[in-house]
N, C-alpha and C. Protein backbone atom coordinates (compact mmCIF):
# COMPACT_ATOMS: atom_id res chain seq x y z
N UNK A 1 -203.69 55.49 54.58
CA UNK A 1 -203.40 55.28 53.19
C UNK A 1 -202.30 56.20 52.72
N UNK A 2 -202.23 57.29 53.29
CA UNK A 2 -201.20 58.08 53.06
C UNK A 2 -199.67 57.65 53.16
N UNK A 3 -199.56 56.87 54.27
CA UNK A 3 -198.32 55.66 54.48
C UNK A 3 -198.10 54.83 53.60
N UNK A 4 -199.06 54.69 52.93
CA UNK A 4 -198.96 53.14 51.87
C UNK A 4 -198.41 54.24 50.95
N UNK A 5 -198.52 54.92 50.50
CA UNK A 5 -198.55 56.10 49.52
C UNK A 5 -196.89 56.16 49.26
N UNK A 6 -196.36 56.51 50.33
CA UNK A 6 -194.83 57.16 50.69
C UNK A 6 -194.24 56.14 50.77
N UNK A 7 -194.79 54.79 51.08
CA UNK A 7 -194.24 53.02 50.92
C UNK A 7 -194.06 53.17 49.80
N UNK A 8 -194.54 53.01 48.70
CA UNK A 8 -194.95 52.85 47.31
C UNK A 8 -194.10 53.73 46.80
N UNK A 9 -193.86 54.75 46.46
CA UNK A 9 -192.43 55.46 46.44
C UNK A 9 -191.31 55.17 46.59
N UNK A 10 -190.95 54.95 48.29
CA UNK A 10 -190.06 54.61 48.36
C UNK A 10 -189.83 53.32 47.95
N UNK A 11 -190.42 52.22 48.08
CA UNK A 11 -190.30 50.74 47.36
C UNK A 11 -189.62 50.93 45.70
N UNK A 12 -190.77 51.55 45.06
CA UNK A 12 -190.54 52.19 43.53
C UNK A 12 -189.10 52.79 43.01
N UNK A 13 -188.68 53.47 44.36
CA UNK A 13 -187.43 54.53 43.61
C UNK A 13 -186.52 53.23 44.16
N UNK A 14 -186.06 52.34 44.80
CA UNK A 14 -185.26 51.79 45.32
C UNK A 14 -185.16 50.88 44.04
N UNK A 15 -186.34 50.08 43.08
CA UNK A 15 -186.48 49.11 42.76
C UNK A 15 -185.97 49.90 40.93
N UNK A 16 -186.15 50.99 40.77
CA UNK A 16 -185.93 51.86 39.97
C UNK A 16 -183.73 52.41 40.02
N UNK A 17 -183.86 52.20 40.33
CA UNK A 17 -182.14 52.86 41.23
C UNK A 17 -181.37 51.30 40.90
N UNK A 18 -181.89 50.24 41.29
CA UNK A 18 -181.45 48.90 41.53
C UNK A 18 -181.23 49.06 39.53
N UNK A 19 -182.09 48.96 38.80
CA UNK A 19 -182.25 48.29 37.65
C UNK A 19 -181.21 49.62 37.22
N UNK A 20 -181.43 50.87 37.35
CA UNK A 20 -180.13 51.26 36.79
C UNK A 20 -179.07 51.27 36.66
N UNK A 21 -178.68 50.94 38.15
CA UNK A 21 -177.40 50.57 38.04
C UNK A 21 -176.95 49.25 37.38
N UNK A 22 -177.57 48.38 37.10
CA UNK A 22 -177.49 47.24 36.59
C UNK A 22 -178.00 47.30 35.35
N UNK A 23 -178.45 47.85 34.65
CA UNK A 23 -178.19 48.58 33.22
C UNK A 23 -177.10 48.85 32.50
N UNK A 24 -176.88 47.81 31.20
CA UNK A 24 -175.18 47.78 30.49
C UNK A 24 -174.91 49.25 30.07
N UNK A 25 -173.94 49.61 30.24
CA UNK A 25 -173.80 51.19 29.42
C UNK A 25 -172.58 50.74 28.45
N UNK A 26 -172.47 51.34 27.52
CA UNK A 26 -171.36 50.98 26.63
C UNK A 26 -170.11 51.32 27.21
N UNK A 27 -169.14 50.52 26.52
CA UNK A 27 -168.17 50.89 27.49
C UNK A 27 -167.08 51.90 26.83
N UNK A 28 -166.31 52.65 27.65
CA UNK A 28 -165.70 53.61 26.98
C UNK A 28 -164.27 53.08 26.63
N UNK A 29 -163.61 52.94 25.60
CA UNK A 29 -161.93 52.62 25.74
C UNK A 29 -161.13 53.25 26.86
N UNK A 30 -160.30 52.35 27.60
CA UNK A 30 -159.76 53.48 28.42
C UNK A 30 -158.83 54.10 27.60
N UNK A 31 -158.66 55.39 28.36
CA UNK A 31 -157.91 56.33 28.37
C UNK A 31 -156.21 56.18 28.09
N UNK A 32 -155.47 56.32 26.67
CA UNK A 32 -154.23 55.55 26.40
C UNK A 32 -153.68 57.72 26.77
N UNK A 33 -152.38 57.27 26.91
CA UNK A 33 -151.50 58.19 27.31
C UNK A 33 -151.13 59.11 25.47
N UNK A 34 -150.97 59.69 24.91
CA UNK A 34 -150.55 59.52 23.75
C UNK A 34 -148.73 59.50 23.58
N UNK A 35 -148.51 59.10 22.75
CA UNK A 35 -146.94 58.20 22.84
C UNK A 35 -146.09 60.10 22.41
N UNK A 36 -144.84 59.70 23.85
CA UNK A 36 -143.90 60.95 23.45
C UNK A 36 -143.58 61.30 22.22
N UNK A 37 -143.27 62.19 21.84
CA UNK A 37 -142.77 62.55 20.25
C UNK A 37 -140.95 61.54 20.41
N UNK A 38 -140.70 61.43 19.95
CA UNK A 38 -139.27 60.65 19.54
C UNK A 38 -138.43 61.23 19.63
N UNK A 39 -137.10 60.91 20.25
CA UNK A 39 -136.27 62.12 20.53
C UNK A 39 -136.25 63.15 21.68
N UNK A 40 -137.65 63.29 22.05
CA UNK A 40 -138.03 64.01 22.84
C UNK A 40 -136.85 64.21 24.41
N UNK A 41 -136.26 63.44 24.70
CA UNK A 41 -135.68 63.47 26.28
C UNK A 41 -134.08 62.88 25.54
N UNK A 42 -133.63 62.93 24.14
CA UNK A 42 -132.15 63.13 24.23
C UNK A 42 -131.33 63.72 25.03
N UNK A 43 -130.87 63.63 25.67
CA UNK A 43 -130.07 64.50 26.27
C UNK A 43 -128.70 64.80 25.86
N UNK A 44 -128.43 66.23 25.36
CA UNK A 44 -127.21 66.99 24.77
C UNK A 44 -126.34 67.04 25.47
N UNK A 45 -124.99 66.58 25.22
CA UNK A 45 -123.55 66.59 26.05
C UNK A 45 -123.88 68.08 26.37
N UNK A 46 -123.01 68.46 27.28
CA UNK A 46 -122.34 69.82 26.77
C UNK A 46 -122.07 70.32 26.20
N UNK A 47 -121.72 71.15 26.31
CA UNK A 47 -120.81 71.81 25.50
C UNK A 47 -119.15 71.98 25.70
N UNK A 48 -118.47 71.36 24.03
CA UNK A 48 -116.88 71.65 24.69
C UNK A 48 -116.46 72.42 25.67
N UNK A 49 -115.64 72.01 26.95
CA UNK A 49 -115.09 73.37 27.15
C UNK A 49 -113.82 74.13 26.50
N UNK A 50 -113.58 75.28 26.74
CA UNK A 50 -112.73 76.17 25.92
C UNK A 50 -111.14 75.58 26.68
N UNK A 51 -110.01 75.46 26.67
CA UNK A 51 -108.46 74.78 26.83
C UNK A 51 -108.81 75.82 28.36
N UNK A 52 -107.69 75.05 29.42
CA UNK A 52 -107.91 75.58 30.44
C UNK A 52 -106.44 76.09 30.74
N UNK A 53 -106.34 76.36 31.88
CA UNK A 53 -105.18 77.18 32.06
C UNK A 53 -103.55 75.77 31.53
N UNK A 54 -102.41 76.67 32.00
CA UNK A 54 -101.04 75.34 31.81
C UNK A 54 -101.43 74.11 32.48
N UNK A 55 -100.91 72.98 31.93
CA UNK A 55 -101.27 72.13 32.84
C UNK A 55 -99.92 72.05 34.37
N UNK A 56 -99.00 72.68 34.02
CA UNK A 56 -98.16 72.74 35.19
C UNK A 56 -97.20 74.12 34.85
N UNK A 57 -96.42 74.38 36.40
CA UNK A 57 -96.01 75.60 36.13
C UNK A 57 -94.37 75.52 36.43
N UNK A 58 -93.77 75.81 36.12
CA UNK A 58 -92.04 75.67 36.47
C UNK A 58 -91.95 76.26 37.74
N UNK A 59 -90.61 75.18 38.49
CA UNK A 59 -90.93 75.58 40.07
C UNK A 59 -91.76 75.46 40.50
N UNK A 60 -92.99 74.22 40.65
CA UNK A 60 -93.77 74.04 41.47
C UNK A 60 -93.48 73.58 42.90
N UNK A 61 -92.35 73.23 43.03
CA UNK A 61 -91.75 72.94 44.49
C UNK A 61 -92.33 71.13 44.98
N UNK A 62 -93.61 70.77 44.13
CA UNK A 62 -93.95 69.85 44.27
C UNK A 62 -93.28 68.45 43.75
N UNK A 63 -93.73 67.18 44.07
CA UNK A 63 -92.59 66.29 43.52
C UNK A 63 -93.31 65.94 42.08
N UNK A 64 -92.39 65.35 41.22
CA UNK A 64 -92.51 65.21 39.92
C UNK A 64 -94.16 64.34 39.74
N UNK A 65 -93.77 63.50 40.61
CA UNK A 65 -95.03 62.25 40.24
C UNK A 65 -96.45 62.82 40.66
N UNK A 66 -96.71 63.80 41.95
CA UNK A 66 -97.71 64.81 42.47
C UNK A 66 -97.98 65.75 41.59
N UNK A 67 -97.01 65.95 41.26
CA UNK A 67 -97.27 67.57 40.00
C UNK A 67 -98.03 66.14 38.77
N UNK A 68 -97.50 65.14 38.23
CA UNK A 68 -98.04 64.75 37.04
C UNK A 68 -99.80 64.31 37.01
N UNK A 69 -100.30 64.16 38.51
CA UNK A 69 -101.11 63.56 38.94
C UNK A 69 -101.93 64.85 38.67
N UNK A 70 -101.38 65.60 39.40
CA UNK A 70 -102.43 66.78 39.55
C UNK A 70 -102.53 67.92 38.59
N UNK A 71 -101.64 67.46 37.19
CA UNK A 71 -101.75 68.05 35.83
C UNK A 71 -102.80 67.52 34.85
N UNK A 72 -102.56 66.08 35.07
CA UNK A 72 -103.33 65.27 34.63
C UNK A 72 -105.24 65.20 34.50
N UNK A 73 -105.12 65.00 36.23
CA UNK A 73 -106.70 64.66 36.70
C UNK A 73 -106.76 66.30 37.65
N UNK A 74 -106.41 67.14 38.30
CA UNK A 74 -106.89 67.86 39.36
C UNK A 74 -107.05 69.64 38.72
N UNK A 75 -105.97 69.79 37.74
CA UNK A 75 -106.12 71.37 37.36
C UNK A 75 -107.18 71.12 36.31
N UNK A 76 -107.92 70.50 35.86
CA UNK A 76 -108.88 71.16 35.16
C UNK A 76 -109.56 71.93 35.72
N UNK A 77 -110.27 72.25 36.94
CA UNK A 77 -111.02 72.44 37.74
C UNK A 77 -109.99 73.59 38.63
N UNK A 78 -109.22 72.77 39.19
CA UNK A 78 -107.88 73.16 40.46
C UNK A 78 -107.33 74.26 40.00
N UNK A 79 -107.22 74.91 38.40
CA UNK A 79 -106.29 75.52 37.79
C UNK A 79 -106.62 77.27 38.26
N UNK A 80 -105.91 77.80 36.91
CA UNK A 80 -105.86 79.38 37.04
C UNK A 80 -106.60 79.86 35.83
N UNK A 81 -107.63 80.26 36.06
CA UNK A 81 -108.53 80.45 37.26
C UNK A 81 -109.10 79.12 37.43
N UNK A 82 -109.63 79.10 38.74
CA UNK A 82 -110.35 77.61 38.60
C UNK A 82 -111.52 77.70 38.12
N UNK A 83 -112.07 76.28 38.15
CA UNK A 83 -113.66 75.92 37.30
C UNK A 83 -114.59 75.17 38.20
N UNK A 84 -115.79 74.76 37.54
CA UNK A 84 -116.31 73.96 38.21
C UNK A 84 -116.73 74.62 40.05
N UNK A 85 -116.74 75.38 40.39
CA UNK A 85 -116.54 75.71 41.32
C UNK A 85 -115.67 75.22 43.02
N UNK A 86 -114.57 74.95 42.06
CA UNK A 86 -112.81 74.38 42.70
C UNK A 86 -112.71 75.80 43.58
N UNK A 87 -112.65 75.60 44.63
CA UNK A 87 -112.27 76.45 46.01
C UNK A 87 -110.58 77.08 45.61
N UNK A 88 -109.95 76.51 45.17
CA UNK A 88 -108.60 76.90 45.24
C UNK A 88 -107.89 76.00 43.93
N UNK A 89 -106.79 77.01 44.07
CA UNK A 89 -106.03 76.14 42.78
C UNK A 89 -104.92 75.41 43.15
N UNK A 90 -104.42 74.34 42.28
CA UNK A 90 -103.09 73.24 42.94
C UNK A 90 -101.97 73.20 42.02
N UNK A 91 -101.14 74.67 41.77
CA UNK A 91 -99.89 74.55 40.79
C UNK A 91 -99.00 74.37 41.85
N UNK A 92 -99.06 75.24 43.06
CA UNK A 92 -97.35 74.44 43.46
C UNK A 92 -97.81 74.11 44.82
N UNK A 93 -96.40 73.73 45.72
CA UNK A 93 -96.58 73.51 46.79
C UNK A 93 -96.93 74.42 47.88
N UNK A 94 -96.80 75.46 47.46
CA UNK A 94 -97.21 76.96 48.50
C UNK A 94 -98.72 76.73 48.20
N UNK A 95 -99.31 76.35 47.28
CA UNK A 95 -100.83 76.34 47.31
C UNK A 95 -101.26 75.39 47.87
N UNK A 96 -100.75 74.17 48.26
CA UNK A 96 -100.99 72.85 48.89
C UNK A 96 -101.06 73.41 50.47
N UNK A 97 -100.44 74.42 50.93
CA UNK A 97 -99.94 75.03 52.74
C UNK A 97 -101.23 75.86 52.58
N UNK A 98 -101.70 76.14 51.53
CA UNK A 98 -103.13 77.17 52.36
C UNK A 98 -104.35 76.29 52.92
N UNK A 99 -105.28 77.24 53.41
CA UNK A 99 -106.16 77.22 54.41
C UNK A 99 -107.74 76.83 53.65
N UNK A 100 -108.11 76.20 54.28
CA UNK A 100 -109.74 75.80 53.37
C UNK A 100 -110.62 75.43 54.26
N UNK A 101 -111.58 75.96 54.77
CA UNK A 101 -112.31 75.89 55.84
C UNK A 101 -111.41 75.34 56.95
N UNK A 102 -110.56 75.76 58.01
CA UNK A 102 -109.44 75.84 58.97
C UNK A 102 -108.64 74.69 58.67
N UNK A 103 -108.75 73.54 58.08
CA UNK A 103 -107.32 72.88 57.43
C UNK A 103 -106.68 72.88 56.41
N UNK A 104 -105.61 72.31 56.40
CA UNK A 104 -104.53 72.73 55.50
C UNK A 104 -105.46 72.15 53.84
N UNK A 105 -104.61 72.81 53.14
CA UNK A 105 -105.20 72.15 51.55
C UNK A 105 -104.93 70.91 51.76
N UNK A 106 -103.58 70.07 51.95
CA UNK A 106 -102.79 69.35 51.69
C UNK A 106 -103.49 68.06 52.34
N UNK A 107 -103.87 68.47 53.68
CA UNK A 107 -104.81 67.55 54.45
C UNK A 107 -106.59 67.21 53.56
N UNK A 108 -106.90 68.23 52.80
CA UNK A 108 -107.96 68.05 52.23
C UNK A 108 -107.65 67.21 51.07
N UNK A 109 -106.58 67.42 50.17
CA UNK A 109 -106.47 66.62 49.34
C UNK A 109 -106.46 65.36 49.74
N UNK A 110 -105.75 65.12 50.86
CA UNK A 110 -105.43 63.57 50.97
C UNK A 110 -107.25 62.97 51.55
N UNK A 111 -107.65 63.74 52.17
CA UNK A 111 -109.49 62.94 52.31
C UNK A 111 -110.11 63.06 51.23
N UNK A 112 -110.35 63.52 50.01
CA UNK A 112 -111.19 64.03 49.17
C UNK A 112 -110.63 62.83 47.85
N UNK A 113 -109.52 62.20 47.77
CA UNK A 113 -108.43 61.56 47.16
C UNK A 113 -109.30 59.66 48.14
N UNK A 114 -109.34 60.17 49.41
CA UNK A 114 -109.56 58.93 50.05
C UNK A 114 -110.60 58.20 49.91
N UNK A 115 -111.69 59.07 50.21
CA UNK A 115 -113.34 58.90 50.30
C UNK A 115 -113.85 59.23 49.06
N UNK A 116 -112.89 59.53 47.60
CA UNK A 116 -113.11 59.43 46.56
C UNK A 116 -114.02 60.24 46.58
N UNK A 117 -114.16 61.12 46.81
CA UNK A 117 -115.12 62.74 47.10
C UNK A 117 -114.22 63.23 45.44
N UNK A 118 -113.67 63.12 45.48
CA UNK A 118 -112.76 64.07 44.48
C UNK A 118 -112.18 63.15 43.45
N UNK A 119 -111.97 62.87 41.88
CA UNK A 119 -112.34 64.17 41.39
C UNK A 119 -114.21 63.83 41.23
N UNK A 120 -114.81 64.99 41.38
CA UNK A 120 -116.09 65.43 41.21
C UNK A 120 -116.97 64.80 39.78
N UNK A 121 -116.91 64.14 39.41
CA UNK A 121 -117.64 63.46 38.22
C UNK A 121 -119.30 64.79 37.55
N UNK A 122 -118.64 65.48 37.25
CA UNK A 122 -119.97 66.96 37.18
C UNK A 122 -119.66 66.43 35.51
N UNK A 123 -120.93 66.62 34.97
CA UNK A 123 -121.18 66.52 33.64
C UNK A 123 -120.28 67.42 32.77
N UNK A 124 -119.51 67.29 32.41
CA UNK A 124 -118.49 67.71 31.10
C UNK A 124 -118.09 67.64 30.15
N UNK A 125 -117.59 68.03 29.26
CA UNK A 125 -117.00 67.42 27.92
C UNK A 125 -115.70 68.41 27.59
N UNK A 126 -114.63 67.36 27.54
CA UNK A 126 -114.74 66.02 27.75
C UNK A 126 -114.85 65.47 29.00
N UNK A 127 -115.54 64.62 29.34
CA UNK A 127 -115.52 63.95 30.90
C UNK A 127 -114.62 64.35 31.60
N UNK A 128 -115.02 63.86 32.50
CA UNK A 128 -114.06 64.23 34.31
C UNK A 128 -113.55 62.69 34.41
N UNK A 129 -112.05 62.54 34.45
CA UNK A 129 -111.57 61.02 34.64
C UNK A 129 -111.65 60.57 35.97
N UNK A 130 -112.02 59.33 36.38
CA UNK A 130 -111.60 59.10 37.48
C UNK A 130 -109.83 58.73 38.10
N UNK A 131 -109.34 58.76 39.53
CA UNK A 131 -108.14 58.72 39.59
C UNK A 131 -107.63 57.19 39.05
N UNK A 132 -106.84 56.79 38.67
CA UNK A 132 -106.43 55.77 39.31
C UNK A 132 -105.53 55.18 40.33
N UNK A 133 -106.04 53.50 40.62
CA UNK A 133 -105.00 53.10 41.53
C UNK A 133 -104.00 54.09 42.09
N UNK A 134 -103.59 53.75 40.95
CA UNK A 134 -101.44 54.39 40.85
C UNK A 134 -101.89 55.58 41.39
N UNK A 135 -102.65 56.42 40.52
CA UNK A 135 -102.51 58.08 40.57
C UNK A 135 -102.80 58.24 42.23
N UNK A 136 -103.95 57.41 42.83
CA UNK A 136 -104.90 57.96 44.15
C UNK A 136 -103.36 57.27 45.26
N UNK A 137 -102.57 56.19 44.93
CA UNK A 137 -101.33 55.85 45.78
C UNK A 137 -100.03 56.62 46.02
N UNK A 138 -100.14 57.73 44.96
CA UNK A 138 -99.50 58.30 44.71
C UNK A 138 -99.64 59.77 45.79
N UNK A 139 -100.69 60.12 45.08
CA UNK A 139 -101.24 61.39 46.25
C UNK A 139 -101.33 60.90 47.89
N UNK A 140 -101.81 59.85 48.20
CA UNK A 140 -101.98 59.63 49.60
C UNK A 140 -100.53 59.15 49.93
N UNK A 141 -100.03 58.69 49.15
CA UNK A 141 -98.51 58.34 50.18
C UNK A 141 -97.81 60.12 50.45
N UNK A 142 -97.61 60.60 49.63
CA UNK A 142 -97.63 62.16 49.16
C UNK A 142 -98.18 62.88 51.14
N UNK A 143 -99.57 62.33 50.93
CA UNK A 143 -99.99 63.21 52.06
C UNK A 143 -99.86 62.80 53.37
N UNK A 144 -99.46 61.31 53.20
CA UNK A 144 -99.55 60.46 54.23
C UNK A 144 -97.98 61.15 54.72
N UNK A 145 -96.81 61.15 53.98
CA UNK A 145 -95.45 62.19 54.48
C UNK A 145 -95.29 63.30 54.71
N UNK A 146 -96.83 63.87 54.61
CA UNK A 146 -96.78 65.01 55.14
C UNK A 146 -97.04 66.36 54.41
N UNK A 147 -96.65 66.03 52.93
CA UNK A 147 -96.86 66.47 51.95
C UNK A 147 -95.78 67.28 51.46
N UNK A 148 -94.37 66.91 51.58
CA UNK A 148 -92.75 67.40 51.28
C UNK A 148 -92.73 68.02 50.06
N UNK A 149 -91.91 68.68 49.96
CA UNK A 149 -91.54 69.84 48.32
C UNK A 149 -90.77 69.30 47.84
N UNK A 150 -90.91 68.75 46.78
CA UNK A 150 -89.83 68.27 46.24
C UNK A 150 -88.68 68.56 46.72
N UNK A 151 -87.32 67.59 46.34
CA UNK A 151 -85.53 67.46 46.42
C UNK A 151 -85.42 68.60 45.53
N UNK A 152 -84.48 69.41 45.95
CA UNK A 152 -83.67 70.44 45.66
C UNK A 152 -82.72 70.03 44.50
N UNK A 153 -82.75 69.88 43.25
CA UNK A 153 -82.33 69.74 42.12
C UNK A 153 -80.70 70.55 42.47
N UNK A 154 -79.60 69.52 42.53
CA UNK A 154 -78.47 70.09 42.49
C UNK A 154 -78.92 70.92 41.12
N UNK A 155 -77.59 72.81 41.60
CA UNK A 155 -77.38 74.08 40.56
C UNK A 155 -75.90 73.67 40.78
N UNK A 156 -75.46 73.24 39.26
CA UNK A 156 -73.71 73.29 39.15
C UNK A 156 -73.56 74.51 38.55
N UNK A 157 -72.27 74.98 39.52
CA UNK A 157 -71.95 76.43 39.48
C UNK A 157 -71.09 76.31 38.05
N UNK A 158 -71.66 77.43 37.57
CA UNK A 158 -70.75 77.89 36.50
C UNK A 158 -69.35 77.60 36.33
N UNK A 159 -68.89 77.23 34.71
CA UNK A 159 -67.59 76.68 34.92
C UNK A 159 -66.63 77.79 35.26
N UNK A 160 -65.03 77.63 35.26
CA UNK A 160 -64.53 78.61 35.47
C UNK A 160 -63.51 78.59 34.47
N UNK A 161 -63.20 79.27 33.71
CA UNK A 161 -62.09 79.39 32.64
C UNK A 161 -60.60 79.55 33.36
């Protein structure tokens, strides 16, 4: 009888367990997120930056249309001092012959110009332009010759009385 006993129990709690779980419970609303405050994730330009160095320098040795390109779109950054964290600066052609991780500048410009690595689109104000057409045909033919100093501007010698 003692078996019937511990039957009876266990029968009981099983049949007890069954009906609870199957017992309505009220239901709870789910759980809503509460709504961001407004405004919340504007995101603020920058800040102006302050005028940067000349945009070109007399005697750059470079050719007219290279120097306008790289007054234009490359010294913001490229300039004196540079910005953005620009490795080197691009006023004349003696700065185009230096060294930047073992190749020439001149060779870097023309890949960075190619693979459109450059210019760097970094959040600014006012924006960072992209090159164009013209401007990026301009630099690669530029590098594609090798990267020449400008023609030697005839000096007419002084008159003579």
């Amino acid at each position: 009888m003692h078996l019937r006993a511990w039957a009876f129990l266990i029968v009981f709690g099983v049949v007890l367990f069954v009906v609870v779980l199957r017992m309505e419970r009220p239901h709870r609303p789910p759980k809503v997120k509460a709504p961001e405050p407004a405004g919340s994730h504007v995101e603020m330009p920058p800040p102006l930056e302050a005028p940067w160095g000349p945009p070109s320098v007399p005697d750059s040795d470079l050719p007219a249309n290279v120097d306008d390109v790289l007054a234009k779109k490359c010294r913001r950054c490229h300039g004196s001092p540079t910005r953005h964290s620009a490795p080197f600066p691009l006023y004349t052609w003696a700065d185009t012959r230096g060294q930047h991780h073992g190749r020439l500048i001149v060779e870097r410009i023309g890949w960075a110009v190619e693979t459109g690595f450059m210019p760097n689109l970094i959040p600014a104000n006012p924006p960072v332009e992209r090159l164009t057409d013209a401007e990026k045909q301009v630099l690669l033919a530029w590098v594609a010759a090798g990267g020449p100093r400008a023609k030697p501007t005839a000096h007419r010698a002084p008159a003579r009385e």
